[in-house]
Protein backbone atom coordinates (compact mmCIF):
# COMPACT_ATOMS: atom_id res chain seq x y z
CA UNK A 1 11.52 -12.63 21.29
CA UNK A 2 14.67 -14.15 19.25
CA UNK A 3 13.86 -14.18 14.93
CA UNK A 4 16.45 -15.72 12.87
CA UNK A 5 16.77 -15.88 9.23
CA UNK A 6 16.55 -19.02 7.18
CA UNK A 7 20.06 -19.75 7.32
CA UNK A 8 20.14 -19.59 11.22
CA UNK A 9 21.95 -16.20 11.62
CA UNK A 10 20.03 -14.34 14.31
CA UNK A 11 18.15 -11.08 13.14
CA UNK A 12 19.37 -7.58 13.84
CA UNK A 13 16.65 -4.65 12.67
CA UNK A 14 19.01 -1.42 11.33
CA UNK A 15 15.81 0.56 11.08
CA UNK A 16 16.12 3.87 13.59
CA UNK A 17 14.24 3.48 16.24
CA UNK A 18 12.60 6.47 18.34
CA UNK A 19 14.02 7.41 21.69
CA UNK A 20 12.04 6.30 25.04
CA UNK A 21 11.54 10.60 24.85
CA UNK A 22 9.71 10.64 21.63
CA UNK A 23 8.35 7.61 22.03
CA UNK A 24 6.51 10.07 24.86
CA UNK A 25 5.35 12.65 22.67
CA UNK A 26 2.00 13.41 21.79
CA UNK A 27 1.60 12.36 17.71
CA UNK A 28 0.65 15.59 16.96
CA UNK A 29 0.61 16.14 13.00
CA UNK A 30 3.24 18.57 12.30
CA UNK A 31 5.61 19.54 9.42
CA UNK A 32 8.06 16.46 10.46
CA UNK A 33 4.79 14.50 10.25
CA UNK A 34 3.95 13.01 13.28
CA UNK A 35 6.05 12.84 16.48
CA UNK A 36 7.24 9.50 17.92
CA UNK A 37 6.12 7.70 14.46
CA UNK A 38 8.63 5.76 12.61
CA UNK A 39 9.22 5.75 9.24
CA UNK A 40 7.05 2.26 8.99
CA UNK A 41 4.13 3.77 10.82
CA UNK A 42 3.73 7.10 9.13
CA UNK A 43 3.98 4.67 5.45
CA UNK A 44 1.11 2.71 7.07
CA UNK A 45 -0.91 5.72 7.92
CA UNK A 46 -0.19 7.08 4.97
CA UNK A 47 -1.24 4.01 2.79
CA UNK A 48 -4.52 3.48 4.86
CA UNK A 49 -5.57 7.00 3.75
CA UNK A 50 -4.48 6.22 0.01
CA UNK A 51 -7.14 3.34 0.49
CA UNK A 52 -9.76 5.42 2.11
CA UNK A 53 -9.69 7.44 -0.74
CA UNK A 54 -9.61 4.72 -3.38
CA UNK A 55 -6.59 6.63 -4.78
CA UNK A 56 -4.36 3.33 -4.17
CA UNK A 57 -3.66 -0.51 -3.12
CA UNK A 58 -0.59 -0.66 -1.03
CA UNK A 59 0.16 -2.79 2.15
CA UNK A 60 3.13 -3.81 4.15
CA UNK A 61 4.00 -7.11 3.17
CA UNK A 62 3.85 -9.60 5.65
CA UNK A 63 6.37 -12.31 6.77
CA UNK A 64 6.03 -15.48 6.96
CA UNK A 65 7.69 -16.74 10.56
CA UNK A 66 8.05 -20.21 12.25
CA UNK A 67 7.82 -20.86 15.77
CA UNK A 68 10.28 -22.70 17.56
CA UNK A 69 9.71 -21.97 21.29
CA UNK A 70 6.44 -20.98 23.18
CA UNK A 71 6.43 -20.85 26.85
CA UNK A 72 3.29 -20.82 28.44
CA UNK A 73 3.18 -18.78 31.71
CA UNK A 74 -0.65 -19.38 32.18
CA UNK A 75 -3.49 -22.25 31.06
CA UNK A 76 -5.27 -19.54 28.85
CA UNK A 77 -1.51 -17.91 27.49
CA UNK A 78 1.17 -18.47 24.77
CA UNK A 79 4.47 -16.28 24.80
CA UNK A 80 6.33 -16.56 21.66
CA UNK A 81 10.40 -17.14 22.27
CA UNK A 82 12.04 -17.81 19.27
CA UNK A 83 11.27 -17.92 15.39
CA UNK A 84 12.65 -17.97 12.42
CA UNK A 85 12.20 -16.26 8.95
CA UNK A 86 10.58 -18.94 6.72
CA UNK A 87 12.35 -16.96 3.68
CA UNK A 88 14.60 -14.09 3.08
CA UNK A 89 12.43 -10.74 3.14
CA UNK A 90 12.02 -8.75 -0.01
CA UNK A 91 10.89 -5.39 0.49
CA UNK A 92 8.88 -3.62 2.77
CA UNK A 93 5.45 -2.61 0.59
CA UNK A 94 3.49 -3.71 -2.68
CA UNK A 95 0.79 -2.83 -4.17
CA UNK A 96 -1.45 -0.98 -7.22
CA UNK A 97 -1.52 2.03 -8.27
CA UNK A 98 -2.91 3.55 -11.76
CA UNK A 99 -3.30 0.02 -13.29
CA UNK A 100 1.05 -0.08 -12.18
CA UNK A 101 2.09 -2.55 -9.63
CA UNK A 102 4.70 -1.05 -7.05
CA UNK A 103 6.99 -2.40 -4.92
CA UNK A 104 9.33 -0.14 -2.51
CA UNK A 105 11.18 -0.54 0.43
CA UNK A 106 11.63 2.30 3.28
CA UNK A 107 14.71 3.05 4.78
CA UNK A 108 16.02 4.97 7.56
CA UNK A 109 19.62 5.99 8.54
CA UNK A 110 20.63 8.70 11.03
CA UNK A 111 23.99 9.66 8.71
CA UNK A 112 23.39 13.54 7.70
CA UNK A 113 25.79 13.04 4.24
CA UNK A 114 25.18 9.70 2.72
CA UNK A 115 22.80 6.35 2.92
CA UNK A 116 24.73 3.46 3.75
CA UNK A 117 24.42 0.11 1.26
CA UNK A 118 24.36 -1.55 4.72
CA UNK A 119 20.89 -1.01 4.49
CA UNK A 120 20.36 -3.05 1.49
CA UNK A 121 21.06 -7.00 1.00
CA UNK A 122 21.72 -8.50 -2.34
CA UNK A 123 18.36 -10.20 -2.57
CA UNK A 124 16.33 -7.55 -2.08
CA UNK A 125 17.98 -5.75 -5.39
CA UNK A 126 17.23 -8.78 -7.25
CA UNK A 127 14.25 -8.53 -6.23
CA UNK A 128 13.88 -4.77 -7.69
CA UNK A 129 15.68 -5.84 -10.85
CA UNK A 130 12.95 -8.87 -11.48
CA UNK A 131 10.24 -6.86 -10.67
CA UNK A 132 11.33 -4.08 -13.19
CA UNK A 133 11.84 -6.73 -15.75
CA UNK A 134 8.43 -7.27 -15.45
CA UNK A 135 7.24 -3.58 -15.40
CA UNK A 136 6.84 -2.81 -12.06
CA UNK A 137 7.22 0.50 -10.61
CA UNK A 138 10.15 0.04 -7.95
CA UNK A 139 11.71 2.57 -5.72
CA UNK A 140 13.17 3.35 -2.21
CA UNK A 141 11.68 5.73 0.14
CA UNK A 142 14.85 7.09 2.16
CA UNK A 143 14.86 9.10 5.39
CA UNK A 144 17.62 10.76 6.81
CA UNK A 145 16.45 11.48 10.44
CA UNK A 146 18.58 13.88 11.51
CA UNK A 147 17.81 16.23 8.57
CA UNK A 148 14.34 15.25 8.14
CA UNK A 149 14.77 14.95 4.72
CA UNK A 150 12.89 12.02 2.94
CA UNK A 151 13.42 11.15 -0.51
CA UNK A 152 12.08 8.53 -3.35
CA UNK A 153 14.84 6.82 -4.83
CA UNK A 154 14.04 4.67 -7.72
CA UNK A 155 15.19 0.84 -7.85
CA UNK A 156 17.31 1.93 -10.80
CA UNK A 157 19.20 3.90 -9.68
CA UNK A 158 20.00 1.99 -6.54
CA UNK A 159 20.96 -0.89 -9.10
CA UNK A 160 22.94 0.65 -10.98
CA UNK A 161 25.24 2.00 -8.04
CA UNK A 162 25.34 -1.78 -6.37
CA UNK A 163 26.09 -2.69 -9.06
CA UNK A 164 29.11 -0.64 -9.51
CA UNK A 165 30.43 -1.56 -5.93
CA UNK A 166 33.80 -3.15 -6.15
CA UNK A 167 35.75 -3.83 -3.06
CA UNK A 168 37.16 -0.44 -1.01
CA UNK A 169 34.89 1.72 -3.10
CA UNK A 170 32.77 3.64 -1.46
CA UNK A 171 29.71 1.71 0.57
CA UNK A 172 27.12 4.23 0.77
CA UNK A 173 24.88 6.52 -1.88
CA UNK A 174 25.99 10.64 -1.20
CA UNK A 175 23.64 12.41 -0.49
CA UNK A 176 23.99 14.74 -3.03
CA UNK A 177 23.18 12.38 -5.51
CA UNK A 178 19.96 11.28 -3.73
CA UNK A 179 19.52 14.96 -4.05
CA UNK A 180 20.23 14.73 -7.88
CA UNK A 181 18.79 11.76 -8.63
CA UNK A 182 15.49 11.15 -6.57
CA UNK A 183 13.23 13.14 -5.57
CA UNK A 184 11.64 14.74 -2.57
CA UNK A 185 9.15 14.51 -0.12
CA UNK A 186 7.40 17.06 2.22
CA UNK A 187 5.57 15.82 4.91
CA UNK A 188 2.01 17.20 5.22
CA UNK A 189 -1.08 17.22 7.08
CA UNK A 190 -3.07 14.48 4.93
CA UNK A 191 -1.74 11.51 4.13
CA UNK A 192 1.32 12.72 6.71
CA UNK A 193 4.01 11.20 3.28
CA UNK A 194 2.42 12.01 -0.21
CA UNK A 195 4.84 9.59 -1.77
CA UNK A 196 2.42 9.17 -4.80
CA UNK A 197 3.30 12.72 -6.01
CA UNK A 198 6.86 11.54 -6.37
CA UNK A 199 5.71 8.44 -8.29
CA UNK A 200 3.75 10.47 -10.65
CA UNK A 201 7.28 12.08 -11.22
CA UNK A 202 8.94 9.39 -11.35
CA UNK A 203 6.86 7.83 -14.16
CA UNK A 204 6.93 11.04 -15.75
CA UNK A 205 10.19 10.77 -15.73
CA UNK A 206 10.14 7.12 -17.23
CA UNK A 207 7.90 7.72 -20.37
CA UNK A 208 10.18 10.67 -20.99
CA UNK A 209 13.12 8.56 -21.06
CA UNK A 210 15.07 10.46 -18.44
């Protein structure tokens, strides 16, 4: 099925997506998480157990969509064939947490040394900046797949090097200062990405003025 955004450009996803051979694995929990799951489906599992256990409020956001062209290849049948994006997407999650709302988006990227700004559009930091105006708790959950390495990056920081992008700099965050600057993941068994640990640090961080 075509999408388009609002201005009529068609849409491309850059998320990673598994290979037909892990897409054949058994999702076995392991210390990668679980096999075959993106990045989007181990957040969701993840977030569904932070529910469970009343520890959190957090939900992919949806998006709004409107249909342009349905075929209908039986009486009792409707295939979708094209839509479009109502509005630009923001990020990828929101929610509660502690009385804090939060707002992140998860990103993938299979480069081993840096995290392209590719992966970012201009709205979507506005987006972090208003919602940090306002007190939110804003951050990007990075993976970089070949070193299955995930990271929580906060909105700041991100901001601050968009910011400083001017043209034939360089177009990507290093890893070493993802390293430096956010902080780390593990997977584990239960929820498979414990990315509320790293927001604890992260407002630890904030209320020590770091």
């Amino acid at each position: 099925m075509a999408f388009h955004y609002p201005n009529g450009q068609p849409y491309t996803n850059n998320e990673t997506k598994p290979t037909k051979k892990q897409a054949q694995q058994p999702k076995a929990t392991t210390l990668f998480g679980k096999r075959g799951m993106t990045l989007e489906e181990e957040l969701n599992d993840s977030n569904q157990y932070y529910r469970l256990h009343a520890t959190a409020v957090v939900y992919k956001k949806p998006t709004p969509i409107q249909i342009v062209k349905v075929d209908y290849p039986a009486r009792s049948q409707a295939l979708i064939k094209e839509a479009y994006f109502k509005q630009a997407s923001t990020t990828d999650y929101n929610g509660i947490y502690q009385g804090r709302y939060v707002d992140f988006e998860a990103k993938e990227t299979k480069n081993k040394t840096a995290f392209p700004f590719r992966n970012f559009h201009q709205h979507q930091i506005e987006h972090f900046r208003a919602c940090l105006n306002q007190g939110g708790v804003c951050f990007v959950i990075m993976k970089f797949v070949p070193l299955q390495r995930l990271f929580l990056y906060p909105a700041t920081e991100l901001i601050s090097r968009w910011d400083a992008q001017v043209d034939g700099a360089r177009k990507s965050i290093p890893l070493s200062d993802v390293i430096d600057n956010g902080i780390e993941i593990k997977y584990q068994l239960n929820p498979i990405i414990p990315y509320l640990d790293a927001v604890d640090q992260l407002l630890k961080r904030s209320n020590k003025g770091v």
